[in-house]
C-alpha atoms as a PDB file:
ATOM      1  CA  UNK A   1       9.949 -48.625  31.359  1.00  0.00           C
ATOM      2  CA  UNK A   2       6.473 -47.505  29.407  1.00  0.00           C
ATOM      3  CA  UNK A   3       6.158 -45.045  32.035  1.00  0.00           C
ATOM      4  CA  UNK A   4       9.579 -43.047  31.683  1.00  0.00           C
ATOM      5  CA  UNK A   5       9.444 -43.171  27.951  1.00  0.00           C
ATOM      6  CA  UNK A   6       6.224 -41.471  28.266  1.00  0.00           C
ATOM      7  CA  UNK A   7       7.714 -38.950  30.680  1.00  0.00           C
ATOM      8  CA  UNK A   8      10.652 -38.337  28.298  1.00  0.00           C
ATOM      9  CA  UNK A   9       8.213 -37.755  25.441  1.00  0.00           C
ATOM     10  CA  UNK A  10       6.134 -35.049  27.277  1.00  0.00           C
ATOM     11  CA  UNK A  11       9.059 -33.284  28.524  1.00  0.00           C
ATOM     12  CA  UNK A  12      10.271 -32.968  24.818  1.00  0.00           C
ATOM     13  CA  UNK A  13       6.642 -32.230  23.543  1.00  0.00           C
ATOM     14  CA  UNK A  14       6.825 -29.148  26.306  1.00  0.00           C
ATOM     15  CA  UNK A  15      10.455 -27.789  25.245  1.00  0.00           C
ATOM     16  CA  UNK A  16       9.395 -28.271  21.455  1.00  0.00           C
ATOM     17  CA  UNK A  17       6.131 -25.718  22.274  1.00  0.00           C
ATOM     18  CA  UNK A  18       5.845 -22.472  20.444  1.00  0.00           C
ATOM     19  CA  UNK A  19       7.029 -19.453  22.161  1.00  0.00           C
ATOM     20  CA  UNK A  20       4.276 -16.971  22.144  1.00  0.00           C
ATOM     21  CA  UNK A  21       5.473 -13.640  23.584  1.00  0.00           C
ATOM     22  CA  UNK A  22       6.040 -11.131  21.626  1.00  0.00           C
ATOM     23  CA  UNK A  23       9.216  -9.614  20.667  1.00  0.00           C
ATOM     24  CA  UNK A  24       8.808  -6.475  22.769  1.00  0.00           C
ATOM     25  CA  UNK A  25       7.895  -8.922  26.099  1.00  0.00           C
ATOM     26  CA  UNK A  26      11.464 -10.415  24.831  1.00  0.00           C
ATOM     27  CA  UNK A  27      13.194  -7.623  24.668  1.00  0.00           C
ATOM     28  CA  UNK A  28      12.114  -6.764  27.930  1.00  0.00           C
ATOM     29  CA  UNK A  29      13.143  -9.879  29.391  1.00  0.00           C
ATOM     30  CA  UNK A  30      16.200  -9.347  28.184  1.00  0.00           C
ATOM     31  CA  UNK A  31      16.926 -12.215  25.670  1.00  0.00           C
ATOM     32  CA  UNK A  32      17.288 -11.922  21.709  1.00  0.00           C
ATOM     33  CA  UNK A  33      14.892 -10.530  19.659  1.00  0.00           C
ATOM     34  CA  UNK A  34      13.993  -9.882  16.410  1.00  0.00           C
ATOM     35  CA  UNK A  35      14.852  -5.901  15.372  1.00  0.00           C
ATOM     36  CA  UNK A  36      12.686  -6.063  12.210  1.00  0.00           C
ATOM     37  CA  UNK A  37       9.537  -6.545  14.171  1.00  0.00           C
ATOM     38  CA  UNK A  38       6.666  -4.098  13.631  1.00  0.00           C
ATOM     39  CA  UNK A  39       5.991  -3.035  16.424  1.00  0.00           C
ATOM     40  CA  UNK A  40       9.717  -2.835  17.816  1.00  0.00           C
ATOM     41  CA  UNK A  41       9.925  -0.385  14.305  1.00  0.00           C
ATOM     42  CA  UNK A  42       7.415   2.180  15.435  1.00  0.00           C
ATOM     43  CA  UNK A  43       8.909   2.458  19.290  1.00  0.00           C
ATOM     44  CA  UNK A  44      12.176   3.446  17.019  1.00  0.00           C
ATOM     45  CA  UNK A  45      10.169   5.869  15.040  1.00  0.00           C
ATOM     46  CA  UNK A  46       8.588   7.390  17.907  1.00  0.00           C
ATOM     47  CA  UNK A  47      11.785   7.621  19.987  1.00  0.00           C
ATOM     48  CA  UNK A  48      13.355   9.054  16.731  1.00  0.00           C
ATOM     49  CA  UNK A  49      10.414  11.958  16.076  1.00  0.00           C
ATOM     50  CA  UNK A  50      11.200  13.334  19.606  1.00  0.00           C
ATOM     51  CA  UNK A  51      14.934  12.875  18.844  1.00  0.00           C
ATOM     52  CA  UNK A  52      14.701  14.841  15.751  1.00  0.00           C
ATOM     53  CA  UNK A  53      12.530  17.650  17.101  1.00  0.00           C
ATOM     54  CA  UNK A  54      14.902  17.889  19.885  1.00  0.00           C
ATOM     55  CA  UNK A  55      17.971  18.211  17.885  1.00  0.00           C
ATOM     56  CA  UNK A  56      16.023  20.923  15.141  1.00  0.00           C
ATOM     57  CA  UNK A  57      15.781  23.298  19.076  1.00  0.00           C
ATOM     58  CA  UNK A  58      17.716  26.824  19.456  1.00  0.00           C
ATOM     59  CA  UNK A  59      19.479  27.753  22.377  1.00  0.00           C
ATOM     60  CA  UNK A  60      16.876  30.312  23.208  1.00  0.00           C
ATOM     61  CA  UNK A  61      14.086  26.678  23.252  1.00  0.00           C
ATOM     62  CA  UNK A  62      15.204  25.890  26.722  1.00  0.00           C
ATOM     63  CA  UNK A  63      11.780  24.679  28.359  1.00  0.00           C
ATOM     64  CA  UNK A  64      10.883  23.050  24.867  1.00  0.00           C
ATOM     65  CA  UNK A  65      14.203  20.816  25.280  1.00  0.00           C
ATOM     66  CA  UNK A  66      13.208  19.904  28.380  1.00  0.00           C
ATOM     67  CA  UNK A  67       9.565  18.844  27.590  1.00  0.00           C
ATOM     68  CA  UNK A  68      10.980  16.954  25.139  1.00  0.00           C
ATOM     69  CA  UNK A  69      13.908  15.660  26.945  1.00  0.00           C
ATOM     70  CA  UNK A  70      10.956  14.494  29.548  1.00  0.00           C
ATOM     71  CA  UNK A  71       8.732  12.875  27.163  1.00  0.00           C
ATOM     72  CA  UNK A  72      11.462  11.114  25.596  1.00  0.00           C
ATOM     73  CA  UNK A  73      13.455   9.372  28.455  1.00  0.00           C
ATOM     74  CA  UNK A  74      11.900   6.768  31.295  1.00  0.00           C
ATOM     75  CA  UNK A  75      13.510   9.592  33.691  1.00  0.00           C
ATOM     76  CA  UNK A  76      15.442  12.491  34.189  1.00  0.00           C
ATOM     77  CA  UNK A  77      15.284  15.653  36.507  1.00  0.00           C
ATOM     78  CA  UNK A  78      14.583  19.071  35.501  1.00  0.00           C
ATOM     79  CA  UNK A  79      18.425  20.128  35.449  1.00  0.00           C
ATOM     80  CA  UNK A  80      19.068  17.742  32.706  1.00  0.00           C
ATOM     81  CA  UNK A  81      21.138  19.280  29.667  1.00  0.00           C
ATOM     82  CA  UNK A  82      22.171  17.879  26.777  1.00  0.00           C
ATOM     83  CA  UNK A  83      23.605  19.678  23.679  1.00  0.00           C
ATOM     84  CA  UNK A  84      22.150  18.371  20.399  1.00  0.00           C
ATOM     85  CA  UNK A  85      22.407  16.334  18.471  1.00  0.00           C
ATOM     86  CA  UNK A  86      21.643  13.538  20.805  1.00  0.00           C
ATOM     87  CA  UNK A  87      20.083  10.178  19.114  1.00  0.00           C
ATOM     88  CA  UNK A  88      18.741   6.816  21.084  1.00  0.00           C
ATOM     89  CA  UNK A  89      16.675   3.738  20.115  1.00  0.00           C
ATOM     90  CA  UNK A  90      13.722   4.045  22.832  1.00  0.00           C
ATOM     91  CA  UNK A  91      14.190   6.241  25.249  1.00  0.00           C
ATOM     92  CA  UNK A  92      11.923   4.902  27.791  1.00  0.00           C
ATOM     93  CA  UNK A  93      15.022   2.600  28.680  1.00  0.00           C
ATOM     94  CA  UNK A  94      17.223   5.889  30.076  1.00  0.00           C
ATOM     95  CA  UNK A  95      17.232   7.119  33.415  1.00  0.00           C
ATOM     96  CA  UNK A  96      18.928   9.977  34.257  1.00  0.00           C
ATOM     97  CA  UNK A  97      19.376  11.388  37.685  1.00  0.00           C
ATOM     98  CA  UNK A  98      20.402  14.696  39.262  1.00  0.00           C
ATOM     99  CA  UNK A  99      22.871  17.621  37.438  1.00  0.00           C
ATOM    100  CA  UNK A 100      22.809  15.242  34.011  1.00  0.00           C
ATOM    101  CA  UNK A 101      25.492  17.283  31.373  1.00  0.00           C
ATOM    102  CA  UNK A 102      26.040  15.357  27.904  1.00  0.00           C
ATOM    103  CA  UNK A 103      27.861  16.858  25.093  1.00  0.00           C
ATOM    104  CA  UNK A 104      27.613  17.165  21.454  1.00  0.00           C
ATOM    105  CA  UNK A 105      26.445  13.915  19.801  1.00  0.00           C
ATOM    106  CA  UNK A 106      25.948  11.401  22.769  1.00  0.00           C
ATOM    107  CA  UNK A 107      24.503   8.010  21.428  1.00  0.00           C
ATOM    108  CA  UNK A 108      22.361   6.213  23.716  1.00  0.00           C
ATOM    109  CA  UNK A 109      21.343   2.709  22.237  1.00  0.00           C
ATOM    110  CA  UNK A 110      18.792   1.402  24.588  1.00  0.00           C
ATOM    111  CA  UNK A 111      17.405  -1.993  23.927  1.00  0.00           C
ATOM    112  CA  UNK A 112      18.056  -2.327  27.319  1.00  0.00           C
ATOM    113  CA  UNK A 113      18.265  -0.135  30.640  1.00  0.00           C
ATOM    114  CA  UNK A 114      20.323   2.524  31.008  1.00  0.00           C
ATOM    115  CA  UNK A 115      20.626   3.564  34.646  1.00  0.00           C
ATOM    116  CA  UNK A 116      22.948   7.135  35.184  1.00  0.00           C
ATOM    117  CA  UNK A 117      23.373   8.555  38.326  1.00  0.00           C
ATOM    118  CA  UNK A 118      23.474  12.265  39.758  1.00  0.00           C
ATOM    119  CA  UNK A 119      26.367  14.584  38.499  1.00  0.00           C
ATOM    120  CA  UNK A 120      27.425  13.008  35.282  1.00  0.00           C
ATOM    121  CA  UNK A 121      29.318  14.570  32.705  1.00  0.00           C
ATOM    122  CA  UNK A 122      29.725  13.208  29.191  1.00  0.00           C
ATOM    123  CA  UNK A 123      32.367  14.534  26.920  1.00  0.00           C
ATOM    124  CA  UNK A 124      31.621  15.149  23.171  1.00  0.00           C
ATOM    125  CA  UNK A 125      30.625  11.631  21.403  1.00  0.00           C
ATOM    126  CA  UNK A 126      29.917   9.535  24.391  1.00  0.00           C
ATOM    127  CA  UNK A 127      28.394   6.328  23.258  1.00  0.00           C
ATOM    128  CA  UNK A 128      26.554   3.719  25.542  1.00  0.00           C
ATOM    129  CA  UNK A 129      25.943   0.629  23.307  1.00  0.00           C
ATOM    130  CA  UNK A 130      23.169  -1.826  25.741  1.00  0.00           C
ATOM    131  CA  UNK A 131      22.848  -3.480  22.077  1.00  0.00           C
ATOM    132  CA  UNK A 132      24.798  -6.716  20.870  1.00  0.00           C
ATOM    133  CA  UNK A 133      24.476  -8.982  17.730  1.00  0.00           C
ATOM    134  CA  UNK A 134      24.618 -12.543  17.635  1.00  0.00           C
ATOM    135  CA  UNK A 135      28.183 -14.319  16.915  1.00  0.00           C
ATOM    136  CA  UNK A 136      26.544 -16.950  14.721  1.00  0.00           C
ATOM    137  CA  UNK A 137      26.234 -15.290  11.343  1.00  0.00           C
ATOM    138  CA  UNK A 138      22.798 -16.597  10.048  1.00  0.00           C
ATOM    139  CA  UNK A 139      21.420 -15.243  13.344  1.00  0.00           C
ATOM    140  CA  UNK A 140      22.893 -12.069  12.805  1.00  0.00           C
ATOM    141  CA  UNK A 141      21.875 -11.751   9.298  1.00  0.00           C
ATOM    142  CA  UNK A 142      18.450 -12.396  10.528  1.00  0.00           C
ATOM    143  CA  UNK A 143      18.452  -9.630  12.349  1.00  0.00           C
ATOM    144  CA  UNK A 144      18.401 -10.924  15.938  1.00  0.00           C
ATOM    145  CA  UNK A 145      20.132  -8.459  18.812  1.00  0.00           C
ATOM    146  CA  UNK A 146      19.643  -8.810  22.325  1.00  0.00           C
ATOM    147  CA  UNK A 147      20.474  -6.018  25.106  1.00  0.00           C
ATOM    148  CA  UNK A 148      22.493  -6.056  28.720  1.00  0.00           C
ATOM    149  CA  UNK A 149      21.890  -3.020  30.944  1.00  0.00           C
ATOM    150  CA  UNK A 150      24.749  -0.199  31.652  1.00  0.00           C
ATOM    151  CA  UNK A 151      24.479   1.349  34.848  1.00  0.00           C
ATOM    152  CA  UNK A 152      26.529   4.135  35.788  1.00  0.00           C
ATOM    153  CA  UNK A 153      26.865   5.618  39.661  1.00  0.00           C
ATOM    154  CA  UNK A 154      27.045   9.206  40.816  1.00  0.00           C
ATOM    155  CA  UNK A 155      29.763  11.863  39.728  1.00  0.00           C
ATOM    156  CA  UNK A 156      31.079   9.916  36.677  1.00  0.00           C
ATOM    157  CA  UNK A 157      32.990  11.796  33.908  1.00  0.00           C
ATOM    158  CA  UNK A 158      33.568  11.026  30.467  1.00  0.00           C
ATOM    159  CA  UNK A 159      35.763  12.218  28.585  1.00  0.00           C
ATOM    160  CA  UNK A 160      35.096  12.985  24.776  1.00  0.00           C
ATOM    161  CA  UNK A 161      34.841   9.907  22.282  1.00  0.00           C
ATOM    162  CA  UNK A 162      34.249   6.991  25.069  1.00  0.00           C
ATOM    163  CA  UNK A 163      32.208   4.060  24.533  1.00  0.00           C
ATOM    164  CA  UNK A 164      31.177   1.961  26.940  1.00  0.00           C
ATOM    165  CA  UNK A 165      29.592  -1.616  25.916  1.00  0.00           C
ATOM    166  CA  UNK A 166      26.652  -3.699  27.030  1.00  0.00           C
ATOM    167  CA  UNK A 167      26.196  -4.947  30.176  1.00  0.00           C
ATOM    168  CA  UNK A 168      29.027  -3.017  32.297  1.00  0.00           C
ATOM    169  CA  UNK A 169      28.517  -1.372  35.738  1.00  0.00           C
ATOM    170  CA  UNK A 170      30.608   1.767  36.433  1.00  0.00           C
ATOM    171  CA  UNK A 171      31.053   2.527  40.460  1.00  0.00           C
ATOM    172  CA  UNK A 172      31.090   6.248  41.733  1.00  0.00           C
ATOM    173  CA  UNK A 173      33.203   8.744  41.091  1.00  0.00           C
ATOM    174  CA  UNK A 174      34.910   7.260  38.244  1.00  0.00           C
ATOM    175  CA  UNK A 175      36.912   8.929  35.493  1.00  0.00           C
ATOM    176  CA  UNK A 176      36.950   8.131  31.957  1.00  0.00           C
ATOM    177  CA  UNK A 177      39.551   9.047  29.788  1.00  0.00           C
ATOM    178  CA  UNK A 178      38.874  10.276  26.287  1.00  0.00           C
ATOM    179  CA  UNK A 179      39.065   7.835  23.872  1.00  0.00           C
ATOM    180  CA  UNK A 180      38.670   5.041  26.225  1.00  0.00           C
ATOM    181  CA  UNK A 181      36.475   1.468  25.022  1.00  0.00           C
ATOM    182  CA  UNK A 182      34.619   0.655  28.602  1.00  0.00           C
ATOM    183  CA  UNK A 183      34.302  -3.397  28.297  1.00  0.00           C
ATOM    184  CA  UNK A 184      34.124  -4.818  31.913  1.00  0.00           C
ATOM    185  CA  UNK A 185      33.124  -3.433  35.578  1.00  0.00           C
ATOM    186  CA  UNK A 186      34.606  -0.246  37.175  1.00  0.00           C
ATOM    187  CA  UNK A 187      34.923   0.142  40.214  1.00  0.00           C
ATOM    188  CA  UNK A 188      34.317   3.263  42.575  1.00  0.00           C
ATOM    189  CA  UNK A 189      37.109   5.819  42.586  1.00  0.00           C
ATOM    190  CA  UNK A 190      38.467   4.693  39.814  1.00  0.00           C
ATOM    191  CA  UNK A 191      40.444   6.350  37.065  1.00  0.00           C
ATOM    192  CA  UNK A 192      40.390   4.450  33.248  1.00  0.00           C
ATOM    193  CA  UNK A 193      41.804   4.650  30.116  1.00  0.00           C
ATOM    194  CA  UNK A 194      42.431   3.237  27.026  1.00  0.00           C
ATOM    195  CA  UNK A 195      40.915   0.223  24.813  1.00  0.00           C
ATOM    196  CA  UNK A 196      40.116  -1.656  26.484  1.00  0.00           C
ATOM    197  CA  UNK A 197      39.851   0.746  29.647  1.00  0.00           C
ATOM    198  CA  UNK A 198      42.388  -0.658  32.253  1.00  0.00           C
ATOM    199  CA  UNK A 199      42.635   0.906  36.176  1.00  0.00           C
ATOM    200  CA  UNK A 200      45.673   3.674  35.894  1.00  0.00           C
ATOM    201  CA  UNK A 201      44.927   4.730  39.731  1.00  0.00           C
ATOM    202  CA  UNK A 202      42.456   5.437  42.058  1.00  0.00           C
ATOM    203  CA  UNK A 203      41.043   8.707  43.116  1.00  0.00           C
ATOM    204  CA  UNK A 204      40.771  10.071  46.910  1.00  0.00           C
END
C-alpha cells in the first residue's frame, strides 16, 4: 500500500515538472506556443526584412528576386517566380519545388511546414494558413498558436482568392477553384470548389 502511494506521488511529481524547451523547440515540435516570445519576434522580423526588400524589386531585379527568394525560403529552385507583394512568417518553413508560379499577394503563414511540389500555379491572393489559435479564449488572448503542416503535390492550380487551412494534404494534379476555402484532404486528380471545397469531378 506505502509502496504504490509512493509510486503515485512520483509519477505526479514528474508530470507536475517544468517544461524547459524553448518556444522555438515547441514550435518545431509542433505543439502551441507562445507568439510573443523574443526570439520567435526577431525570426518574424528577419523573415519580414527579406519580405519587404523583395516586394520594394522592379521587374528589371530578376537575379536580386531570386537571391532573395533563396535566402528567404527553406527551398526553392532557380525557376521560382513570384509577383510581389508576397508576405510569410518564417520562411525557412517553405519548400518549393520545380516551375513554382505565385501571383500577386500570396500569403504564406508558416509556423509550420509548407511542402509544394513541382509545377504549381497560384492565382492572385492565394493564402496557406499552417497557423491556428486556441478555442479556449484566455489561451487565445494569451497569445498561444500552434501550427499543422500543408503539403501540396505536383501540378496543383489555384485559382485566385483560395485559402487553404492548417494541416491539409492536397494530392497531384488537383484543381482549385477561385474562391474556394481548402479545409480537409484532396485527393489526386481532383477538381474543388467552394467553401468549404467539396469534389465536383475528377480529372483524367
Amino acid at each position: 500500500m506505502l509502496k504504490g502511494t509512493g509510486s503515485i506521488s512520483l509519477r505526479r511529481h514528474d508530470s507536475m515538472e517544468k517544461d524547459t524547451r524553448t518556444e522555438f523547440e515547441k514550435m518545431e515540435a509542433g505543439e502551441m506556443f507562445w507568439n510573443s516570445d523574443a526570439k520567435i519576434g526577431e525570426l518574424k522580423k528577419h523573415a519580414r526584412r527579406l519580405a519587404d526588400r523583395f516586394n520594394a524589386t522592379t521587374e528589371d531585379e530578376d537575379q536580386l528576386r531570386l537571391s532573395l527568394l533563396k535566402e528567404l525560403f527553406g527551398d526553392c529552385d532557380d525557376d521560382i517566380f513570384i509577383k510581389p507583394p508576397f508576405h510569410c512568417d518564417y520562411g525557412f518553413h517553405i519548400h518549393v519545388g520545380k516551375n513554382f508560379f505565385a501571383n500577386f499577394q500570396c500569403v504564406m503563414l508558416d509556423a509550420a511546414p509548407i511542402t509544394i511540389g513541382d509545377n504549381c500555379l497560384m492565382g492572385p491572393q492565394t493564402c496557406l494558413y499552417t497557423v491556428s489559435h486556441p478555442m479556449d479564449s484566455k489561451t487565445r488572448i494569451a497569445n498561444y498558436v500552434s501550427g499543422q503542416p500543408i503539403t501540396i503535390g505536383d501540378n496543383v492550380w489555384f485559382g485566385g482568392n483560395c485559402i487553404v487551412l492548417p494541416g491539409v494534404n492536397i494530392g497531384n494534379n488537383v484543381v482549385v477553384g477561385t474562391g474556394s476555402v481548402v479545409t480537409k484532404d484532396i485527393p489526386d486528380n481532383a477538381v474543388v470548389v467552394g467553401n468549404p471545397a467539396r469534389i465536383i469531378r475528377y480529372t483524367t
